[in-house]
C-alpha atoms as a PDB file:
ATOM      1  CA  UNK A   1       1.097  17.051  -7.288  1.00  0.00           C
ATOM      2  CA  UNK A   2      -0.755  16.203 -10.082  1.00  0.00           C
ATOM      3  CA  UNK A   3      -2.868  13.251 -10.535  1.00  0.00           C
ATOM      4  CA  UNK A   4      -0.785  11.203 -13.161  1.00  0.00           C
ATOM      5  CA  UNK A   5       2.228  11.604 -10.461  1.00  0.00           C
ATOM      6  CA  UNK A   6      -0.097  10.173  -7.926  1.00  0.00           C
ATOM      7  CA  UNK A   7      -1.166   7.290 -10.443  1.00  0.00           C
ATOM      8  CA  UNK A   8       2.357   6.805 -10.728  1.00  0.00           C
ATOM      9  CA  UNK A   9       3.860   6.781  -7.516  1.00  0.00           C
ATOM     10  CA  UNK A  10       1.321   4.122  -6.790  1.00  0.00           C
ATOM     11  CA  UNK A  11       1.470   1.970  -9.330  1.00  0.00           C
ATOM     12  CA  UNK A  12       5.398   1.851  -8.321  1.00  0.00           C
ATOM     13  CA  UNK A  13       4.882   0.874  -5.209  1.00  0.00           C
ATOM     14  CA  UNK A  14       2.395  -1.904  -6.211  1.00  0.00           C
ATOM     15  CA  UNK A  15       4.399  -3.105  -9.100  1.00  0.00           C
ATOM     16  CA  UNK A  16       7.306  -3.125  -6.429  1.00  0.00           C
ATOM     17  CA  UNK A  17       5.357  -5.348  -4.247  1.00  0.00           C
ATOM     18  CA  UNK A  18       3.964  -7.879  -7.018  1.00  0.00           C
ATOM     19  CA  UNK A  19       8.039  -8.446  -8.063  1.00  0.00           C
ATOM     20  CA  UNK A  20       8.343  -9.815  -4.415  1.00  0.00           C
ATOM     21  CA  UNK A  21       9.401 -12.767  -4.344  1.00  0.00           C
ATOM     22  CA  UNK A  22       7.194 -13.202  -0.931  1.00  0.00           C
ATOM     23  CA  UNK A  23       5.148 -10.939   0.088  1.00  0.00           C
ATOM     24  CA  UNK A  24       5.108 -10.857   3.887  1.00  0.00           C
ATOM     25  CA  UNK A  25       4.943  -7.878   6.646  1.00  0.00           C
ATOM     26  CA  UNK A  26       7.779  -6.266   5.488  1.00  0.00           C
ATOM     27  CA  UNK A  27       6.922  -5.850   1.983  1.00  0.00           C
ATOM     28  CA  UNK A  28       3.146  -5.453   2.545  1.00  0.00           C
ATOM     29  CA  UNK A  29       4.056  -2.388   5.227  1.00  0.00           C
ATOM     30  CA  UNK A  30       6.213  -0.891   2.938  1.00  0.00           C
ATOM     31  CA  UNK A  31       3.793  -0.726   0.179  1.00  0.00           C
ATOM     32  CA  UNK A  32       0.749   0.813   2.277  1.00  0.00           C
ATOM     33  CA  UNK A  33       3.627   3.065   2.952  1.00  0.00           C
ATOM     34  CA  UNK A  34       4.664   4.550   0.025  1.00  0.00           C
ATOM     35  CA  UNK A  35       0.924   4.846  -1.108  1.00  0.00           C
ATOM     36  CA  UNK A  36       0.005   6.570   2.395  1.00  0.00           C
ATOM     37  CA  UNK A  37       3.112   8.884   1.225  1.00  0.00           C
ATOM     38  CA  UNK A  38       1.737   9.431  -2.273  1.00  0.00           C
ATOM     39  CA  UNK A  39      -1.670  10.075  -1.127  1.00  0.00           C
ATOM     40  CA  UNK A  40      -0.669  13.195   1.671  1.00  0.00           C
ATOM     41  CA  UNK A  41       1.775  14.463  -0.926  1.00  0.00           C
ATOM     42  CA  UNK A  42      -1.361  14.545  -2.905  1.00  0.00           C
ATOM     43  CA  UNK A  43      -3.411  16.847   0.340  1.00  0.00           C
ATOM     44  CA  UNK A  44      -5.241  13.375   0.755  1.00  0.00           C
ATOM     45  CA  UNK A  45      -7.031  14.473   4.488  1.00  0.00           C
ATOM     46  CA  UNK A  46      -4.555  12.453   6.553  1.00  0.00           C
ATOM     47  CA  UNK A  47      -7.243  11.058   8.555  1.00  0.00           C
ATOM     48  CA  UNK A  48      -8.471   9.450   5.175  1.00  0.00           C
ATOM     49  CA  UNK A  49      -5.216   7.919   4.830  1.00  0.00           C
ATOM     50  CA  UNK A  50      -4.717   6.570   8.099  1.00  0.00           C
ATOM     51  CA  UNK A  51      -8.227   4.959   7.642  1.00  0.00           C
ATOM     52  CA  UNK A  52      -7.177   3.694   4.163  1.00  0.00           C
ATOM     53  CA  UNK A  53      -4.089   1.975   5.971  1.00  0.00           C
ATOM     54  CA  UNK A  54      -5.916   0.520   8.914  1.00  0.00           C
ATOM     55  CA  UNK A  55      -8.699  -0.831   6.273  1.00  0.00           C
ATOM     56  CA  UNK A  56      -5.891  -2.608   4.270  1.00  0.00           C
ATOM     57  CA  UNK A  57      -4.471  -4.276   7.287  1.00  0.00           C
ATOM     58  CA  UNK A  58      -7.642  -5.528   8.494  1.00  0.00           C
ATOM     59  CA  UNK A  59      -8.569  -6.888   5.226  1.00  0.00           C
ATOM     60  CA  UNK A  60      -5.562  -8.882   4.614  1.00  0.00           C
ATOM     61  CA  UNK A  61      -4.498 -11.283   6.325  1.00  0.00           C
ATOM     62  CA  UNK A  62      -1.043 -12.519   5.459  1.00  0.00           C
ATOM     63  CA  UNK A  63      -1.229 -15.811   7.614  1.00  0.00           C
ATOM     64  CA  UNK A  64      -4.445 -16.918   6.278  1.00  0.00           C
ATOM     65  CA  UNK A  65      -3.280 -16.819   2.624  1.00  0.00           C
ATOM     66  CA  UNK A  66      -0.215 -18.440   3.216  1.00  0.00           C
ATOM     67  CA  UNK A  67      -2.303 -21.265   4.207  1.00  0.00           C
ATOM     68  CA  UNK A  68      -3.717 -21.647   0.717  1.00  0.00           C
ATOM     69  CA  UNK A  69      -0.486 -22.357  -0.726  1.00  0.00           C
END
């Protein structure tokens, strides 16, 4: 895969998830996803994507934003 399909794939998936509506579990989970998918099409080390995904999780925290609104 070359880099500019990579770029792609995950700007799709983000662009997908900022046309939400609401962006809860569901869409956040299917966004880390398709950009875990990406990445290991890309011969990302797995382990470096699994880390990615657990990072992202732990950094944001769905409950507390909806508080803000």
């Amino acid at each position: 895969m070359v880099l500019a399909e990579l770029g792609s794939k995950i700007s799709r998936a983000l662009a997908t998830m900022s046309n939400a509506t609401v962006i809860d579990k569901a869409v956040m989970d299917t966004c880390i996803k398709e950009i875990s998918n990406a990445l290991a099409q890309a011969d990302v080390r797995i382990d470096l994507v699994l880390k990615l995904r657990q990072n992202v999780v732990k950094r944001v925290n769905l409950e507390e934003m909806a508080v803000g609104l």
